[in-house]
N, C-alpha and C. Protein backbone atom coordinates (compact mmCIF):
# COMPACT_ATOMS: atom_id res chain seq x y z
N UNK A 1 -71.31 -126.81 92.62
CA UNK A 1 -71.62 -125.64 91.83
C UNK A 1 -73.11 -125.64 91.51
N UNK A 2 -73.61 -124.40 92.11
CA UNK A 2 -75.40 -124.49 91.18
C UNK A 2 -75.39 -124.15 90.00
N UNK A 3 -76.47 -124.48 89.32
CA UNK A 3 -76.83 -124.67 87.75
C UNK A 3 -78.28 -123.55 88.05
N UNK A 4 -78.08 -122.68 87.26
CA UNK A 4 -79.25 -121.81 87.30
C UNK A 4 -79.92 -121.84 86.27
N UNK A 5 -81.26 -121.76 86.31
CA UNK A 5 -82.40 -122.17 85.87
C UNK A 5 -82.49 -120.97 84.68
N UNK A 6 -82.85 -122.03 83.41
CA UNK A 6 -82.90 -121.30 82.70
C UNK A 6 -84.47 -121.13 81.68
N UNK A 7 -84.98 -120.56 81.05
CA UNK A 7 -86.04 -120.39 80.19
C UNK A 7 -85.73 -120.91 79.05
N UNK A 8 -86.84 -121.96 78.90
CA UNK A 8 -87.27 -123.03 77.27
C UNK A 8 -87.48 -121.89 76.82
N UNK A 9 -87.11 -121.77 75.23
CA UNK A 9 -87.56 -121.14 74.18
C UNK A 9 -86.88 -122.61 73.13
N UNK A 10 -88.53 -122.56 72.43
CA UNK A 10 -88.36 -123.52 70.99
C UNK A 10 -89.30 -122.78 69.37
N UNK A 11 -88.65 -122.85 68.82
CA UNK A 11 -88.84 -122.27 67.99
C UNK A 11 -89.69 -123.57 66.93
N UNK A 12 -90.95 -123.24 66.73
CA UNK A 12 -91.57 -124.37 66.17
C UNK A 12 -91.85 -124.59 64.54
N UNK A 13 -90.82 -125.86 64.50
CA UNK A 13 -90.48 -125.88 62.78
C UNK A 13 -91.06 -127.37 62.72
N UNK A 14 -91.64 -127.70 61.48
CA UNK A 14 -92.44 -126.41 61.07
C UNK A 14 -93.40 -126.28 61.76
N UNK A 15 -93.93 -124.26 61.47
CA UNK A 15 -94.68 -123.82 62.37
C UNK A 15 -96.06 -124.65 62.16
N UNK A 16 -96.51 -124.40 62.92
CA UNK A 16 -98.10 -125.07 64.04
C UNK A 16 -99.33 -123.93 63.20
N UNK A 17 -99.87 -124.63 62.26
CA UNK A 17 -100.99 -123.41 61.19
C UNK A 17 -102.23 -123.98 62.59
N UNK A 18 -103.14 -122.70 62.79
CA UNK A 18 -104.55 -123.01 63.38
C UNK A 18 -105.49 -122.73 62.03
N UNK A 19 -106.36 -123.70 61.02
CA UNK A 19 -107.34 -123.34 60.73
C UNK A 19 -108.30 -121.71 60.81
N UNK A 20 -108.90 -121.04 59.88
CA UNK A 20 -110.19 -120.13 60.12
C UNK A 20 -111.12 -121.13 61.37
N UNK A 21 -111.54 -121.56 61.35
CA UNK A 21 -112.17 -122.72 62.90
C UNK A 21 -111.32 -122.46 63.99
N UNK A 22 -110.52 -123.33 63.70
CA UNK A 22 -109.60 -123.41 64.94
C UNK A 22 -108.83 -122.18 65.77
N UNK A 23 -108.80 -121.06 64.98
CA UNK A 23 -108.45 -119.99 65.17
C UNK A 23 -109.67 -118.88 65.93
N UNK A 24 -110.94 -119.03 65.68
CA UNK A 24 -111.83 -118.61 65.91
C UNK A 24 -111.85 -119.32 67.61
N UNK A 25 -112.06 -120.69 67.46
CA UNK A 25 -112.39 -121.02 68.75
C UNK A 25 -111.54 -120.88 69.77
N UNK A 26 -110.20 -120.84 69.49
CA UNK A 26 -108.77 -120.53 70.31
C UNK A 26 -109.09 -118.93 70.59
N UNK A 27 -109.27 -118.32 70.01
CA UNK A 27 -109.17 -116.30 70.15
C UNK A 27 -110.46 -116.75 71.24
N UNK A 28 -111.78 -116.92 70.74
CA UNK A 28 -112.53 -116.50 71.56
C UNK A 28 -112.58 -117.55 73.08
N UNK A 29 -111.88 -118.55 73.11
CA UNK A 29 -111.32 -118.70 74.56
C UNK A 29 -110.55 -118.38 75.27
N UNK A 30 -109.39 -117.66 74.46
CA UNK A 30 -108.24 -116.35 75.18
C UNK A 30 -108.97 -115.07 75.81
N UNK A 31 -110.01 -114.72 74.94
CA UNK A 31 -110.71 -113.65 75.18
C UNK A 31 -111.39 -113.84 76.70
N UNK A 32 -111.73 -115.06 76.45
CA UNK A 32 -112.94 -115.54 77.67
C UNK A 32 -112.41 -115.38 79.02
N UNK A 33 -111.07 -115.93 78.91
CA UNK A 33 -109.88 -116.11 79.78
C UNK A 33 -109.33 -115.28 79.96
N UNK A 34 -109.39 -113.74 79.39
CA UNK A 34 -108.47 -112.69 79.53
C UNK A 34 -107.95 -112.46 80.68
N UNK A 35 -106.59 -111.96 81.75
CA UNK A 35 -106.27 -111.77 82.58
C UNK A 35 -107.04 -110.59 83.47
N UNK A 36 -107.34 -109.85 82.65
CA UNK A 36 -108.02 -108.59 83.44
C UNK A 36 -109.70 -109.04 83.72
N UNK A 37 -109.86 -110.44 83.23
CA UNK A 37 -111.07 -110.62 83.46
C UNK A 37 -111.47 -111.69 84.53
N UNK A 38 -110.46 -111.84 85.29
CA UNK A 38 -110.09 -113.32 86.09
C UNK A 38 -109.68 -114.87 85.66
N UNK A 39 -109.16 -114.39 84.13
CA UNK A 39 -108.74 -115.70 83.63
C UNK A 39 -106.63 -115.36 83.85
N UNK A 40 -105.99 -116.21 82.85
CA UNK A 40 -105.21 -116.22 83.45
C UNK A 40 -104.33 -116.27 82.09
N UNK A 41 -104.93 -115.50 80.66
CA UNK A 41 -104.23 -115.35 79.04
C UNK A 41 -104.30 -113.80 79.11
N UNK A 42 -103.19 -113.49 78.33
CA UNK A 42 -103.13 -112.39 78.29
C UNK A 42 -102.69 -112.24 76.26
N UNK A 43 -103.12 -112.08 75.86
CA UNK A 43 -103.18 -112.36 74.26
C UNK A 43 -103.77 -111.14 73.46
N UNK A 44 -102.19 -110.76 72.93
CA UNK A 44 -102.56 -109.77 71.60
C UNK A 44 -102.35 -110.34 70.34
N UNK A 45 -102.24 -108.54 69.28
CA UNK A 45 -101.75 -109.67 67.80
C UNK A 45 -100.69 -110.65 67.93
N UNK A 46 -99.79 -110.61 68.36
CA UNK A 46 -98.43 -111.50 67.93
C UNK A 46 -97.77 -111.82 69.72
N UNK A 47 -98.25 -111.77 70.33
CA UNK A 47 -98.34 -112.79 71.64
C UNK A 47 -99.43 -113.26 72.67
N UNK A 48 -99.30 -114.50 73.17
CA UNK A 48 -100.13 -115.04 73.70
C UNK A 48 -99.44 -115.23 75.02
N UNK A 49 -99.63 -114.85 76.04
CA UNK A 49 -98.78 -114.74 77.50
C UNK A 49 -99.82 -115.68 78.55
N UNK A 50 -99.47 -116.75 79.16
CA UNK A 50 -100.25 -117.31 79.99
C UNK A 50 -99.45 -117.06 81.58
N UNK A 51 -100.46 -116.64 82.48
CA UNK A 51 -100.07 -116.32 83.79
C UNK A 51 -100.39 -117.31 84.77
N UNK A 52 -100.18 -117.49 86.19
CA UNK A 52 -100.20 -118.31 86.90
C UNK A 52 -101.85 -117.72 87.86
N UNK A 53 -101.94 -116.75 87.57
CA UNK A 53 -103.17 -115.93 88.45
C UNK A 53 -103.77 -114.99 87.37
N UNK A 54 -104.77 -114.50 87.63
CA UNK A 54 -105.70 -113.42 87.11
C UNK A 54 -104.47 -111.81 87.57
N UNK A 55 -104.86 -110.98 86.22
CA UNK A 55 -103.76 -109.96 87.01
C UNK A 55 -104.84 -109.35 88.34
N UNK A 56 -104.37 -108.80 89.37
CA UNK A 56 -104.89 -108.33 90.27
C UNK A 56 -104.22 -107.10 90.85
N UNK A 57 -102.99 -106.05 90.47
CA UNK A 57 -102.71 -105.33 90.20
C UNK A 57 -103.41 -103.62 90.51
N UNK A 58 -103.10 -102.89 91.30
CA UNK A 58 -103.54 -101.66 90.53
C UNK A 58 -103.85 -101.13 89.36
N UNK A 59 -105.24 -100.69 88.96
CA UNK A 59 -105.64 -100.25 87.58
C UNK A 59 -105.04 -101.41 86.44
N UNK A 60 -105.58 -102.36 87.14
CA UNK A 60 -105.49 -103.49 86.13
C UNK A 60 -104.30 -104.25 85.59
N UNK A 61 -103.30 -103.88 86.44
CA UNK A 61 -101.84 -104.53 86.12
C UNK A 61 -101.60 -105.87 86.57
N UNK A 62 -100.32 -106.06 86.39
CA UNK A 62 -100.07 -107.71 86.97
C UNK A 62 -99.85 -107.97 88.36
N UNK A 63 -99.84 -107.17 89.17
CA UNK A 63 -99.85 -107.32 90.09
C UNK A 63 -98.90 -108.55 90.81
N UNK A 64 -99.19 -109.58 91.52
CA UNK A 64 -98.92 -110.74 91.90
C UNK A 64 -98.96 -111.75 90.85
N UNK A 65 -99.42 -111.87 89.83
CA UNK A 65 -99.73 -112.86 88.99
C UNK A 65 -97.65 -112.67 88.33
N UNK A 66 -97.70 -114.33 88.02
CA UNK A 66 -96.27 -114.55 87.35
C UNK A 66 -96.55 -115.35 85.98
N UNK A 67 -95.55 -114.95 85.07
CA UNK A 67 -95.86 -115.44 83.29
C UNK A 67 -95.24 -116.59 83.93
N UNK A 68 -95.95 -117.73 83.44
CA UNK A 68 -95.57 -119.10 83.17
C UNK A 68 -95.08 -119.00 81.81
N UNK A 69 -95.79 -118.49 80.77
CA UNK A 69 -94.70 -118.60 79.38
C UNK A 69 -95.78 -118.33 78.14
N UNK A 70 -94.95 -117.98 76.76
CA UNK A 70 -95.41 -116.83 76.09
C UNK A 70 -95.87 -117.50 74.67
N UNK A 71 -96.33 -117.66 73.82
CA UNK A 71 -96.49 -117.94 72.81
C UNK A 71 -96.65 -117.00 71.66
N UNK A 72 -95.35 -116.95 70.65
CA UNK A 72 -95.35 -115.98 69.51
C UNK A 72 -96.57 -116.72 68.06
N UNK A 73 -97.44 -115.56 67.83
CA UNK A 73 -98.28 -116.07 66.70
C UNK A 73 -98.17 -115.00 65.79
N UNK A 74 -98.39 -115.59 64.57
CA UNK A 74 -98.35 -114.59 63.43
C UNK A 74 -100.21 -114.54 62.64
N UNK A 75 -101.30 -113.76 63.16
CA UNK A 75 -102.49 -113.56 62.55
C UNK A 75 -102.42 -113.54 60.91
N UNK A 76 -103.28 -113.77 59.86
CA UNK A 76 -103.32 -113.86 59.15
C UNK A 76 -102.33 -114.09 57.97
N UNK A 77 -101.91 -115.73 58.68
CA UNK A 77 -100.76 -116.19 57.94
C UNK A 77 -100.70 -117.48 58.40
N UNK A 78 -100.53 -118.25 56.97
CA UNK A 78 -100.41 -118.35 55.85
C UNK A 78 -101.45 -117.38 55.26
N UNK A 79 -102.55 -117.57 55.26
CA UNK A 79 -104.00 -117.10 54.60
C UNK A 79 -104.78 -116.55 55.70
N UNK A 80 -105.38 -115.48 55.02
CA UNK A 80 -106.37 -114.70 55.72
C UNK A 80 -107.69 -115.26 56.81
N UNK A 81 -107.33 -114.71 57.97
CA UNK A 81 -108.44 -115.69 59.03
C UNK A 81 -107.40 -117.00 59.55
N UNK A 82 -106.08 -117.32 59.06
CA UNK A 82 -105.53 -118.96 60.06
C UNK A 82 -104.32 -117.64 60.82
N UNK A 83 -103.71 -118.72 61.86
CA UNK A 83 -102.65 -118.59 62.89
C UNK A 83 -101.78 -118.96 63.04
N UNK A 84 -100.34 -118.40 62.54
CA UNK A 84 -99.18 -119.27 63.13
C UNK A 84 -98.86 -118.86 63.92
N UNK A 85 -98.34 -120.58 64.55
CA UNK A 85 -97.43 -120.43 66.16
C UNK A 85 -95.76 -120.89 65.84
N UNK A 86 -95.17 -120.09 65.66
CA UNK A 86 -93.75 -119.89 65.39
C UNK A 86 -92.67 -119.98 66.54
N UNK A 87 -92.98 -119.45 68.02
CA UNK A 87 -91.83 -119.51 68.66
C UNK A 87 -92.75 -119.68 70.24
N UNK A 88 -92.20 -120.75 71.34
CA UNK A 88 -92.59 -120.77 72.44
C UNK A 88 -91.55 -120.55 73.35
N UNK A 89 -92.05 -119.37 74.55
CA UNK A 89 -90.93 -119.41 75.47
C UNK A 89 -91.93 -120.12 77.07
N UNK A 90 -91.04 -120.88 77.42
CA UNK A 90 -91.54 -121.38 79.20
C UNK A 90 -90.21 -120.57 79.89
N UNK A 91 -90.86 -119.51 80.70
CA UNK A 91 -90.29 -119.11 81.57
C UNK A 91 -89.99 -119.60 82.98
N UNK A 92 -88.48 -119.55 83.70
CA UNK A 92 -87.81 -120.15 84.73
C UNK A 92 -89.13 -120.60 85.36
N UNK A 93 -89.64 -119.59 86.14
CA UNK A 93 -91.41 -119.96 86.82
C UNK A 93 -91.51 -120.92 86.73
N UNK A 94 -92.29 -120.72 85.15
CA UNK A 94 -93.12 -121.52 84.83
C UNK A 94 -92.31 -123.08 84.36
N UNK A 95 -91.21 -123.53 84.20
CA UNK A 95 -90.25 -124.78 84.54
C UNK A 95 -90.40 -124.86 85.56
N UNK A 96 -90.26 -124.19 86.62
CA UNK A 96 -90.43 -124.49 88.46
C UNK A 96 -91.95 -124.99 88.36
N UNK A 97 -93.03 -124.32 87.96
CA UNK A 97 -94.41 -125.41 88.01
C UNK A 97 -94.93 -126.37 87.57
N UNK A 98 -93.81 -126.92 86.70
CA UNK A 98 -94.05 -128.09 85.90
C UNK A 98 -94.26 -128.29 84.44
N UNK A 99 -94.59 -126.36 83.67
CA UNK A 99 -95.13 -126.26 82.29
C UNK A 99 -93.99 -126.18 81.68
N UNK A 100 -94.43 -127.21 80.57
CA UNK A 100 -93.11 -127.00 79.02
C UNK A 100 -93.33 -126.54 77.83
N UNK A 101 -92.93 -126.48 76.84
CA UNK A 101 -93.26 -126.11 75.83
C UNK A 101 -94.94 -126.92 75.15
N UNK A 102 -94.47 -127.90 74.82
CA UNK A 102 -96.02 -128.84 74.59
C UNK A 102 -97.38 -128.13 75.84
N UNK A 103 -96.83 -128.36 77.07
CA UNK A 103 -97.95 -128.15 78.11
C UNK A 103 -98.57 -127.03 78.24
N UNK A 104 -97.76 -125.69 77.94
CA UNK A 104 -98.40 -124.59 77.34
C UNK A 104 -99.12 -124.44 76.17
N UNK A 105 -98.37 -124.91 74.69
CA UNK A 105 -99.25 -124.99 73.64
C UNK A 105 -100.81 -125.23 74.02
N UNK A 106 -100.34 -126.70 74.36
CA UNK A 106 -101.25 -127.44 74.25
C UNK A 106 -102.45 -126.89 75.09
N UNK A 107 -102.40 -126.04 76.61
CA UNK A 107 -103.30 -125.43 77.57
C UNK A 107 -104.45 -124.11 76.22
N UNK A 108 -103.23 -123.83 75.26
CA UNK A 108 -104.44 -122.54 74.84
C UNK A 108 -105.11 -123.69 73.69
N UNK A 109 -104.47 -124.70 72.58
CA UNK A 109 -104.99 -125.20 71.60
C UNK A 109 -105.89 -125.93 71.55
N UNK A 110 -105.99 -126.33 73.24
CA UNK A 110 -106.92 -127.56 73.18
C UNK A 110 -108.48 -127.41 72.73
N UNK A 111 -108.67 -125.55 73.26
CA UNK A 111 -110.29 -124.74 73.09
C UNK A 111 -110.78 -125.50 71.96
N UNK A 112 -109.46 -125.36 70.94
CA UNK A 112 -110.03 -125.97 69.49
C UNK A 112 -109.62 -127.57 68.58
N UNK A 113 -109.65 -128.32 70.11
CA UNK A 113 -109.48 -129.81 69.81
C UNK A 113 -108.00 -130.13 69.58
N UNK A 114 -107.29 -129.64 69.65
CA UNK A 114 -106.27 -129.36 69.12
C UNK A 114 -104.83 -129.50 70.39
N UNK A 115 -103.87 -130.00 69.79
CA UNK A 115 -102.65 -130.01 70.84
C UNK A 115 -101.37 -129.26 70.12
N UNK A 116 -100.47 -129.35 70.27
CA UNK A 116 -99.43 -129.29 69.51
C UNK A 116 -98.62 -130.33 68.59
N UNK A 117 -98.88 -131.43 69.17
CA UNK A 117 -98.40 -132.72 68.49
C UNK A 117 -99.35 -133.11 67.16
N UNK A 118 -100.91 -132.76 67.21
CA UNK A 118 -101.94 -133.05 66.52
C UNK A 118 -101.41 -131.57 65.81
N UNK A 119 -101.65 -130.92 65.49
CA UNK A 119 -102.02 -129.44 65.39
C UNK A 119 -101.41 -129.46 63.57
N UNK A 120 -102.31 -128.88 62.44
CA UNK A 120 -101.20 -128.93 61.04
C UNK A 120 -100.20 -128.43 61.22
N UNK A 121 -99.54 -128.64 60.05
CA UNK A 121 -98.32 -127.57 60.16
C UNK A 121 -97.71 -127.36 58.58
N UNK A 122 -97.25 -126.04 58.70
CA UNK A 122 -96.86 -125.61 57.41
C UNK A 122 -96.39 -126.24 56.48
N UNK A 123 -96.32 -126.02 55.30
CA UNK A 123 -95.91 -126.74 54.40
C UNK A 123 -94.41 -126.09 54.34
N UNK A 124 -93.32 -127.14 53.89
CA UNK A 124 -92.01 -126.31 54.03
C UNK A 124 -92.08 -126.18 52.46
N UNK A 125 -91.27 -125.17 51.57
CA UNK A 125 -90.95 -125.54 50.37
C UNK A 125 -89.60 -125.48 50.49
N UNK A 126 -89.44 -126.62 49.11
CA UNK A 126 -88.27 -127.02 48.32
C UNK A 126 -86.76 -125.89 48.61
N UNK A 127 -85.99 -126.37 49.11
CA UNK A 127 -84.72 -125.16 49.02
C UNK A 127 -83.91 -124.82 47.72
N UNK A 128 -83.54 -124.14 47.22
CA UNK A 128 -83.38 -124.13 46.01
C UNK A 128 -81.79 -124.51 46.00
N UNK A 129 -81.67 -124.94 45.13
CA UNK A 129 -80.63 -125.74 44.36
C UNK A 129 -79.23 -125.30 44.47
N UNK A 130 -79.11 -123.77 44.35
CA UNK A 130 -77.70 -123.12 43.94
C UNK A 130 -77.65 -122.36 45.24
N UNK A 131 -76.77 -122.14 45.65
CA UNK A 131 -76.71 -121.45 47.29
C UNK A 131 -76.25 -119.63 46.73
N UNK A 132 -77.93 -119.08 47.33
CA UNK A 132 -77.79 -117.58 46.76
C UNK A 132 -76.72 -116.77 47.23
N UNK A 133 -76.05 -117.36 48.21
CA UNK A 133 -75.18 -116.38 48.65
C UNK A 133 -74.03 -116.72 48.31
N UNK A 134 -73.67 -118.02 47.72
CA UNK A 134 -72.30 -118.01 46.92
C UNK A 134 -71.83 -117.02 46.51
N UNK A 135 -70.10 -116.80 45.74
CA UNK A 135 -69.86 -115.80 45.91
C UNK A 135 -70.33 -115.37 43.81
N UNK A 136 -71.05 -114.38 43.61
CA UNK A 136 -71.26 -114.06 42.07
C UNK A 136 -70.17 -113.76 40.99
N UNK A 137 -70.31 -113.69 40.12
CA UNK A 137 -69.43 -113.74 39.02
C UNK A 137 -70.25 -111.71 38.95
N UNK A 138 -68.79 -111.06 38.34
CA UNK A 138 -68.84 -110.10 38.02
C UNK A 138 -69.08 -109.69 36.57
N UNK A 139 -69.73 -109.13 35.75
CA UNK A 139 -69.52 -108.67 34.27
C UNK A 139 -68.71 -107.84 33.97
């Protein structure tokens, strides 16, 4: 029986904070790297898409180029100017070329010294005590 290939998605707890620094130097090496510019990131507000090629596409599309895998960030959060990285997907592909969750992180974080294993990470708080969704008492 074949086993078909499926897409990593990890959801990163706790999330992965980038510094005002670290965030600066990561954007402006996505930028540098942009796909439409012969790099191979494709990065808005709240995803970071890494491709296997530059898009080459008609009027600037993807043409031939294939997503190796996606990185969800949340801009100005915790605090104004840092980055969270909350959820990574490695697409089938990009498992067929060897990239995982870490190996992607780690390809955009490194701009800013940075890996995923090194990288801060959120502070969790305290869960509270009484479970809110128990069932309430009526008046």
């Amino acid at each position: 029986m074949a086993v078909e290939a499926r897409e990593e998605v990890r959801i990163i707890r706790p999330a992965a904070i980038l510094d005002e620094r670290a965030a600066s130097q990561v954007l402006q090496q996505l930028r540098r790297l942009d796909v439409s510019a012969g790099g191979v990131w494709n990065a808005t507000s709240s995803l970071w898409q890494r491709y296997d090629a530059p898009w080459d596409g008609v009027g600037g599309t993807r043409g031939d180029a294939q997503l190796l895998g996606s990185i969800a960030v949340m801009y100005d959060s915790p605090h104004r100017h840092e980055i969270t990285v909350y959820k990574v997907n490695v697409s089938v592909f990009g498992i067929e070329q060897g990239w995982t969750v870490e190996s992607l992180c780690d390809d955009a974080l490194i701009w800013a010294g940075l890996t995923i294993a090194t990288c801060p990470r959120a502070e969790l708080g305290t869960p509270p005590e009484a479970d809110p969704f128990r069932e309430r008492r009526t008046l």
